[in-house]
Protein backbone atom coordinates (compact mmCIF):
# COMPACT_ATOMS: atom_id res chain seq x y z
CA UNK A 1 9.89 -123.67 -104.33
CA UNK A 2 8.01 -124.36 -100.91
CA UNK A 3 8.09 -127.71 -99.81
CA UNK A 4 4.95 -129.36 -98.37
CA UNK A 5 4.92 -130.63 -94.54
CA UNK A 6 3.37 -133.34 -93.23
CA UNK A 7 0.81 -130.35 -92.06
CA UNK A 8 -0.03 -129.67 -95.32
CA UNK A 9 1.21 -126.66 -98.08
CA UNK A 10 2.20 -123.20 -96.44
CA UNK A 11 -1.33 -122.05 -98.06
CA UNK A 12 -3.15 -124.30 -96.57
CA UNK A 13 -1.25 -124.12 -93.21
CA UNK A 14 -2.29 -120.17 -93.54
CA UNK A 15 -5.79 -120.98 -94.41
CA UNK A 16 -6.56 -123.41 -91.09
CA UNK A 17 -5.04 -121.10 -88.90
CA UNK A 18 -7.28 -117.91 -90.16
CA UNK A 19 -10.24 -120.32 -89.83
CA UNK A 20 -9.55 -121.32 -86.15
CA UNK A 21 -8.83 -117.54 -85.93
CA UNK A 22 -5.30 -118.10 -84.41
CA UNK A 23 -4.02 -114.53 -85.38
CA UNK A 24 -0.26 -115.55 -84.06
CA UNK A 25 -0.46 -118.44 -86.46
CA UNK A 26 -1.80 -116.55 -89.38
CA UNK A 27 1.16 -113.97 -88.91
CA UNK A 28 3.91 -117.22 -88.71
CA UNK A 29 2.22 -118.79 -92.12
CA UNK A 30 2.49 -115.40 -93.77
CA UNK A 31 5.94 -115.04 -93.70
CA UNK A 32 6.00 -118.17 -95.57
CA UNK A 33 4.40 -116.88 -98.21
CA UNK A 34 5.27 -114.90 -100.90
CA UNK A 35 1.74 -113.28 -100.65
CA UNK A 36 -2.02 -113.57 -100.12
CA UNK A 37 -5.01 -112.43 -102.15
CA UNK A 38 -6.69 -109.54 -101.20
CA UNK A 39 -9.96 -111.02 -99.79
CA UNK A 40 -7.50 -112.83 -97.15
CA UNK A 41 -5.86 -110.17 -96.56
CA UNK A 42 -9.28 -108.66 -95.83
CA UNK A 43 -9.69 -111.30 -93.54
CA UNK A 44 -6.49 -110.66 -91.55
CA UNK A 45 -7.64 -107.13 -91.21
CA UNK A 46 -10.96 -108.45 -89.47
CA UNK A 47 -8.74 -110.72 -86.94
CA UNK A 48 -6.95 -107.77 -86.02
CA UNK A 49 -9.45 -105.61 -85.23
CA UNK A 50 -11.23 -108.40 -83.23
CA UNK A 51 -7.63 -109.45 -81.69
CA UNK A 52 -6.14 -106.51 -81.27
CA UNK A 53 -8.35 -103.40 -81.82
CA UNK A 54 -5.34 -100.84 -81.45
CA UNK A 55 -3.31 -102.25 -84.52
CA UNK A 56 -6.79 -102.09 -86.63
CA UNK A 57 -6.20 -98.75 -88.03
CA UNK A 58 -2.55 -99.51 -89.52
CA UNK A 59 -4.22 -102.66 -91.18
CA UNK A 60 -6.45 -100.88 -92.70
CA UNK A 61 -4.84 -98.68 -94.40
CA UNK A 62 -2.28 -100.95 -95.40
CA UNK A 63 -5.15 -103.50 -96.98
CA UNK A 64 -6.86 -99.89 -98.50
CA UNK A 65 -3.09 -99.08 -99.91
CA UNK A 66 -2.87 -102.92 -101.66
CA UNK A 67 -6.72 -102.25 -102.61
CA UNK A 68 -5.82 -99.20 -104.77
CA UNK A 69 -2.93 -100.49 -106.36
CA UNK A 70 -4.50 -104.24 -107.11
CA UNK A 71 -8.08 -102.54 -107.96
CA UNK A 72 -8.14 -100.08 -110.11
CA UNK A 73 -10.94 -96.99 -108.90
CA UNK A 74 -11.53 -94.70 -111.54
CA UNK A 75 -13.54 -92.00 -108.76
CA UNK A 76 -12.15 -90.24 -105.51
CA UNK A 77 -16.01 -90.98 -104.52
CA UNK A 78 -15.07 -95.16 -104.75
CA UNK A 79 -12.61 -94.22 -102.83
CA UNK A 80 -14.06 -92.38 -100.06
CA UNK A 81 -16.39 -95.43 -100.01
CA UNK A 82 -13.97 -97.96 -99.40
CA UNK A 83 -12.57 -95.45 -96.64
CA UNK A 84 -15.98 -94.92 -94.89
CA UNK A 85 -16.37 -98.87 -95.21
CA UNK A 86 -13.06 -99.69 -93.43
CA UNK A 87 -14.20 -96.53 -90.43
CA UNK A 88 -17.55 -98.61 -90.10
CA UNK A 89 -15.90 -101.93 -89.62
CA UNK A 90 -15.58 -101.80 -85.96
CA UNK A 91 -19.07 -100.57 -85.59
CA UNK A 92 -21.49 -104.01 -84.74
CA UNK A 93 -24.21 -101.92 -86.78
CA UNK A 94 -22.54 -101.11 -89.62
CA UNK A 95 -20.21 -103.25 -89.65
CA UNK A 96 -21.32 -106.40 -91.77
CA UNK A 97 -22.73 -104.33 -94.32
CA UNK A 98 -19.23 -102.74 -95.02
CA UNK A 99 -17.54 -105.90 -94.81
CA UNK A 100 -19.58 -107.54 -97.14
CA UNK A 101 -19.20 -104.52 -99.69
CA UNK A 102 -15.42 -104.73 -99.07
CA UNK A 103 -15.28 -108.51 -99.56
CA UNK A 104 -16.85 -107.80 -102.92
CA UNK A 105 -14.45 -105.44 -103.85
CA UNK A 106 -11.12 -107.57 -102.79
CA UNK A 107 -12.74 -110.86 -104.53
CA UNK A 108 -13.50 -108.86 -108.05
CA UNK A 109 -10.64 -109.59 -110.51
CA UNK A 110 -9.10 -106.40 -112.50
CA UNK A 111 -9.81 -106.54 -115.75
């Protein structure tokens, strides 16, 4: 069990440092977790890619590998989607449309 610093729970210490955006600090809270949901996961991927562009491709398929196992998708076509989605990420156009279909698909529950 994870004790709880005068900073707060190792969740919480994770969640403050990907709202201040401190990528470093999101990495060091990480490792004190045993894991994170998907849709902050999600939001790791974003950092990167705003933080460090050239390590936004690994992310992303790393998030798209937890995606398929932690999601089910019953088409090839839902997943080409979610592939096309993570390619129009770093594009300021397309970009928040993608995210926002990708945040829907990391906060829906299996089931």
């Amino acid at each position: 069990m994870r004790s709880v610093t005068s900073q707060g729970s190792p969740y919480s210490i994770f969640r403050k440092a990907l709202l201040r955006g401190d990528l470093p600090a999101v990495r060091a809270a990480v490792a004190e977790l045993p894991g994170v949901p998907l849709d902050d996961a999600l939001k790791i991927v974003c950092l990167i890619l705003a933080q460090q562009p050239e390590r936004y491709e690994r992310a992303a398929i790393k998030w798209l590998a937890r995606l398929l196992t932690e999601r089910p998708v019953t088409e090839l076509r839902d997943v080409e989607r979610v592939v096309g989605c993570l390619a129009a990420l770093p594009d300021r156009r397309r970009g928040r449309a993608a995210l926002e279909l990708l945040s829907t698909l990391a906060g829906r529950r299996a089931g």
